[in-house]
C-alpha atoms as a PDB file:
ATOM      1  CA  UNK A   1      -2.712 -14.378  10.252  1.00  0.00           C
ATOM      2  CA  UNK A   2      -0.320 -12.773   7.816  1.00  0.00           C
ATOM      3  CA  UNK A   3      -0.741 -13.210   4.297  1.00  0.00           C
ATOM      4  CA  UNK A   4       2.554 -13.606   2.133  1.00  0.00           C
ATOM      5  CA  UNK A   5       2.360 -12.727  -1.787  1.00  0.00           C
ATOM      6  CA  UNK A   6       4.274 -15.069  -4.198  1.00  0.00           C
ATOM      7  CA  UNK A   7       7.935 -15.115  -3.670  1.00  0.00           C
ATOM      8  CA  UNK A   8       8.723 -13.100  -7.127  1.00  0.00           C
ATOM      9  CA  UNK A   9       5.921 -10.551  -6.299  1.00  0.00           C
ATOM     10  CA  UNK A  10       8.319 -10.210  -2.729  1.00  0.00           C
ATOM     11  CA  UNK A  11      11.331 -10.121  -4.337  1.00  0.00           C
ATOM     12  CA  UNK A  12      10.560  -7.490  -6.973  1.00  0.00           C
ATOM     13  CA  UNK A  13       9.001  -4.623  -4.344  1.00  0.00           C
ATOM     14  CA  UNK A  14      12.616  -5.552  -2.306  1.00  0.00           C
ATOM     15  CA  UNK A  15      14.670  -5.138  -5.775  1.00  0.00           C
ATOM     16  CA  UNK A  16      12.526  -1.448  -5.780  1.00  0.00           C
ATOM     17  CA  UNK A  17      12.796  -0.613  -2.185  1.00  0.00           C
ATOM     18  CA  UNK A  18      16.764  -1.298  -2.072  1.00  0.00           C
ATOM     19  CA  UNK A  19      17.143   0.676  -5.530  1.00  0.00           C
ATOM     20  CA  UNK A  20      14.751   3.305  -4.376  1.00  0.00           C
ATOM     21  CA  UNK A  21      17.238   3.546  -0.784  1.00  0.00           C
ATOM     22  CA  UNK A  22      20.108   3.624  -2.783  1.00  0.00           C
ATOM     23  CA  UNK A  23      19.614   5.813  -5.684  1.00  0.00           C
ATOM     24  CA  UNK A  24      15.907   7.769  -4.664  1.00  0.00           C
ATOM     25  CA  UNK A  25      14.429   6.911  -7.976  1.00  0.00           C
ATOM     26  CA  UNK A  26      12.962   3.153  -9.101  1.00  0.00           C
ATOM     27  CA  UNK A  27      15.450   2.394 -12.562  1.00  0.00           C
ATOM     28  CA  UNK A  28      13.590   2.035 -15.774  1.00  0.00           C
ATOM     29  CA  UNK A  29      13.912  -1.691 -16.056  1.00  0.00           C
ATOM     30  CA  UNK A  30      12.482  -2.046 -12.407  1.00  0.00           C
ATOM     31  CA  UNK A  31       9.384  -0.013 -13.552  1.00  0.00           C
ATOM     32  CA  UNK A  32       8.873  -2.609 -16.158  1.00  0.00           C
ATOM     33  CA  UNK A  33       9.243  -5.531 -14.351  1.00  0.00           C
ATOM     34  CA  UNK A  34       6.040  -4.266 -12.410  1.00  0.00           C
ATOM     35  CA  UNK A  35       4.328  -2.966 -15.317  1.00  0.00           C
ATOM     36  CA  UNK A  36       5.016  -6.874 -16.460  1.00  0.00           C
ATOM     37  CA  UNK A  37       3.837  -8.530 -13.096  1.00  0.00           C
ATOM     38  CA  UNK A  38       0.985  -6.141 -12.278  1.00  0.00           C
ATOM     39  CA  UNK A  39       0.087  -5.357 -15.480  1.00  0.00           C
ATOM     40  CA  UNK A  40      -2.656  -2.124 -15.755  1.00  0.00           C
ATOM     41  CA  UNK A  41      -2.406  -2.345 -11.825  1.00  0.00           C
ATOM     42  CA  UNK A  42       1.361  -0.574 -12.149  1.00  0.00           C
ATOM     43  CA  UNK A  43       1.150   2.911 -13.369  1.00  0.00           C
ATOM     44  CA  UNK A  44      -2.006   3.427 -11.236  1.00  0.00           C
ATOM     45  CA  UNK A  45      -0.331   2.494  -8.192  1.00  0.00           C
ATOM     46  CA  UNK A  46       2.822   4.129  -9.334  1.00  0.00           C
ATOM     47  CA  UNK A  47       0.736   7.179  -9.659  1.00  0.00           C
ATOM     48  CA  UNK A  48      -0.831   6.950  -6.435  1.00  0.00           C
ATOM     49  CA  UNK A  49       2.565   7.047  -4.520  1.00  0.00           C
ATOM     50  CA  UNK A  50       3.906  10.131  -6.543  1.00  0.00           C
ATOM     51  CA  UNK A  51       0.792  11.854  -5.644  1.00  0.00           C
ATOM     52  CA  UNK A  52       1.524  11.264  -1.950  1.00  0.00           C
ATOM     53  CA  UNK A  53      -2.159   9.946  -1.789  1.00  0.00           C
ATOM     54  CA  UNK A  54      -0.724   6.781   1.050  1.00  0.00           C
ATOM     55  CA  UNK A  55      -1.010   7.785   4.764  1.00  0.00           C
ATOM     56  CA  UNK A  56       0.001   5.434   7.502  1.00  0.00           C
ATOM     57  CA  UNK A  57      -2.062   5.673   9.893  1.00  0.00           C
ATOM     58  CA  UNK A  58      -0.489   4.651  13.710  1.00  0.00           C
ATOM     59  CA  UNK A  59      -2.235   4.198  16.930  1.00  0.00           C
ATOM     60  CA  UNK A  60      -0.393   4.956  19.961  1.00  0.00           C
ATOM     61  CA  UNK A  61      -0.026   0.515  20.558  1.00  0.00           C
ATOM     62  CA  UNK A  62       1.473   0.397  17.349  1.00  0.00           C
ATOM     63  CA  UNK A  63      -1.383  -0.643  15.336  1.00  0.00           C
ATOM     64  CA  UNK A  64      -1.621   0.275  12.051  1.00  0.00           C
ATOM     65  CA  UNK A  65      -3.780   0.575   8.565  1.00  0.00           C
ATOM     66  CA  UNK A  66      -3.135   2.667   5.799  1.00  0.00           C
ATOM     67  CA  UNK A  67      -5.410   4.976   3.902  1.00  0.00           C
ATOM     68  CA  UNK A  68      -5.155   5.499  -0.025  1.00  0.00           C
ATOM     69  CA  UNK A  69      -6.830   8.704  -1.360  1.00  0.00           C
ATOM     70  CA  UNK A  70      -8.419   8.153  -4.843  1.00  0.00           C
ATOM     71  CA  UNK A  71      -9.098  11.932  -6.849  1.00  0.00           C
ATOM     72  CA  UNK A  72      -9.536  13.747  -3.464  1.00  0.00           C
ATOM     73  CA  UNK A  73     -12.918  12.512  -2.654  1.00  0.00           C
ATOM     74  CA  UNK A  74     -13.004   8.371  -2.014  1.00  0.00           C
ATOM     75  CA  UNK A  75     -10.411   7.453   0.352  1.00  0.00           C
ATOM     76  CA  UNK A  76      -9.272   3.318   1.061  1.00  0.00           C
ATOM     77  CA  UNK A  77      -8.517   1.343   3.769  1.00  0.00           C
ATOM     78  CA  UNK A  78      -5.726  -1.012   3.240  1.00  0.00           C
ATOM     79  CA  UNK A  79      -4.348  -3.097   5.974  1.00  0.00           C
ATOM     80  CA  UNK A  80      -0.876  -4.370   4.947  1.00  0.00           C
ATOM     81  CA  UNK A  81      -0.353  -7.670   7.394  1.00  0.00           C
ATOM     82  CA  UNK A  82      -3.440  -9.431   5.992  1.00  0.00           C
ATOM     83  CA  UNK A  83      -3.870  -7.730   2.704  1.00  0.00           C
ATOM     84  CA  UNK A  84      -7.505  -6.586   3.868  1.00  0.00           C
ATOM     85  CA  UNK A  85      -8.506  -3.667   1.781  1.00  0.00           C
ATOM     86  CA  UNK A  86     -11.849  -1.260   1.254  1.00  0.00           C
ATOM     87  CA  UNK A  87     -11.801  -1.243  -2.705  1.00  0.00           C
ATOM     88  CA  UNK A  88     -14.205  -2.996  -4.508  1.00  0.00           C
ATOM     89  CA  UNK A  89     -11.977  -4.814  -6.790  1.00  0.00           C
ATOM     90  CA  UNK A  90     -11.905  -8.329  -6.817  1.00  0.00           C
ATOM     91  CA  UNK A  91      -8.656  -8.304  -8.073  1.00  0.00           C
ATOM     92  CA  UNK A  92      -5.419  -9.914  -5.906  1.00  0.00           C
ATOM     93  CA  UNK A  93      -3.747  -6.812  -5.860  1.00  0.00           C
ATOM     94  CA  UNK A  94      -5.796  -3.648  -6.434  1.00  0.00           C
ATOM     95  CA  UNK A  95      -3.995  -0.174  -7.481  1.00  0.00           C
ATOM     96  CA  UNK A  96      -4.524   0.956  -3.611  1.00  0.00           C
ATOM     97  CA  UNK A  97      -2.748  -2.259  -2.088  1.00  0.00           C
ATOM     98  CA  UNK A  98       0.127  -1.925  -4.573  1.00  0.00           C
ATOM     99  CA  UNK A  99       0.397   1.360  -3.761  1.00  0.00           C
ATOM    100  CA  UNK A 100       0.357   0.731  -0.048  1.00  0.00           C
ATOM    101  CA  UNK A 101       3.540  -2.144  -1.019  1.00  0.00           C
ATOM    102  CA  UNK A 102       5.655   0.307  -3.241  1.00  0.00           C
ATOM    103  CA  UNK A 103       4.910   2.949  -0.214  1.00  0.00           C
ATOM    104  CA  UNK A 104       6.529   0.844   2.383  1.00  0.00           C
ATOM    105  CA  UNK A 105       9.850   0.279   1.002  1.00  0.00           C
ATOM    106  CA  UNK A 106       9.931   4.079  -0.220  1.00  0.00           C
ATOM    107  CA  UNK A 107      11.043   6.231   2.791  1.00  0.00           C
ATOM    108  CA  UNK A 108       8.776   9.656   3.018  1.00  0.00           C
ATOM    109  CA  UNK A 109       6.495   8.251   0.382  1.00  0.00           C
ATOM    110  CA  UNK A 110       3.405   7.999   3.077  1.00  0.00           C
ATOM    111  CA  UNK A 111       2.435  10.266   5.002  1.00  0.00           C
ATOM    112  CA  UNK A 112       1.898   9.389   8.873  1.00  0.00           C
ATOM    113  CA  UNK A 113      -0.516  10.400  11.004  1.00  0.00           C
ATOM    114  CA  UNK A 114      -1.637   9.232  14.708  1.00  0.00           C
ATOM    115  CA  UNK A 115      -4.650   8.153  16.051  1.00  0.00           C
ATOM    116  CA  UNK A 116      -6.550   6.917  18.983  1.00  0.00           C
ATOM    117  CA  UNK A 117      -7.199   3.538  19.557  1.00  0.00           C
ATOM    118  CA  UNK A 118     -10.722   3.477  19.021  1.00  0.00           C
ATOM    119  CA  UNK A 119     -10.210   5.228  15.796  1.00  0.00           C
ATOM    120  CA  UNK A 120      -8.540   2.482  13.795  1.00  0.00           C
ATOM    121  CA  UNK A 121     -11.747  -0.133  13.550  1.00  0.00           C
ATOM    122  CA  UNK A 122     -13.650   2.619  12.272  1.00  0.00           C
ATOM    123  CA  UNK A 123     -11.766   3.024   9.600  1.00  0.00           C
ATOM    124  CA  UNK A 124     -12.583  -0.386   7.930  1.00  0.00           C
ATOM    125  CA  UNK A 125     -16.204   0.695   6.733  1.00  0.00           C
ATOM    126  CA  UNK A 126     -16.622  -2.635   5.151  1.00  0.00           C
ATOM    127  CA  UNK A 127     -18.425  -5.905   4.916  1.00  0.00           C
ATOM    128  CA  UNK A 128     -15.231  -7.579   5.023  1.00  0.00           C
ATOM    129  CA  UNK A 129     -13.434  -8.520   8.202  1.00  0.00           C
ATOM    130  CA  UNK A 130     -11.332  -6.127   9.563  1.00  0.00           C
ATOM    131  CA  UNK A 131      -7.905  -7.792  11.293  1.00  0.00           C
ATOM    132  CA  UNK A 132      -5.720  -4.935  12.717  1.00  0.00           C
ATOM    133  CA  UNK A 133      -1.928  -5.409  12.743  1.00  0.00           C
END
């Protein structure tokens, strides 16, 4: 099952991935509008992406989950389709899930990496039920 965020939430990471495609940089008034909808979330997330901490990770079937790398030493699983992720916010969208969305519609902002089938379930070290893509 694929979860959908709220229409505005969709609409402003496609207003930053088409100015991001067009002009390589997300305009000032862009970066507010997601300081404004994800609030102390933002710059976090923000931060995370110039820091090149997102890695998509693909298995050979096309399955995939990314990983988030917090200060070099704690490293998330995020799994975009059904907004499953390792953190232990409890908030809707965590700085590692935001990061994963501003990733996606940023071309070379994650990193990609492959791995074997069997690799992939392990990665969701969690409580939480893992659904792969």
């Amino acid at each position: 099952m694929e979860v959908t965020l709220p229409v505005m939430v969709e609409e402003l990471l496609k207003e930053v991935q088409k100015a991001f495609q067009e002009m390589l940089q997300v305009p000032a008034g862009l970066l507010l509008a997601l300081k404004y909808v994800f609030s102390l979330t933002a710059l976090p997330a923000l931060d995370l992406v110039d820091q090149c901490s997102v890695t998509l990770v693909m298995s050979p079937s096309g399955r995939t989950v990314y990983q988030v790398l917090r200060s070099s030493i704690k490293l998330y699983t995020c799994c975009y389709s059904c907004h499953f992720y390792t953190c232990p916010s409890d908030s809707l969208v965590c700085k590692h899930i935001l990061a994963v969305y501003l990733s996606r519609g940023m071309p070379g902002a994650a990193r990609l990496r492959q791995a074997a089938e069997q690799y992939l379930p392990a990665l969701a070290e969690s409580k939480r039920e893992f659904s792969p893509e």
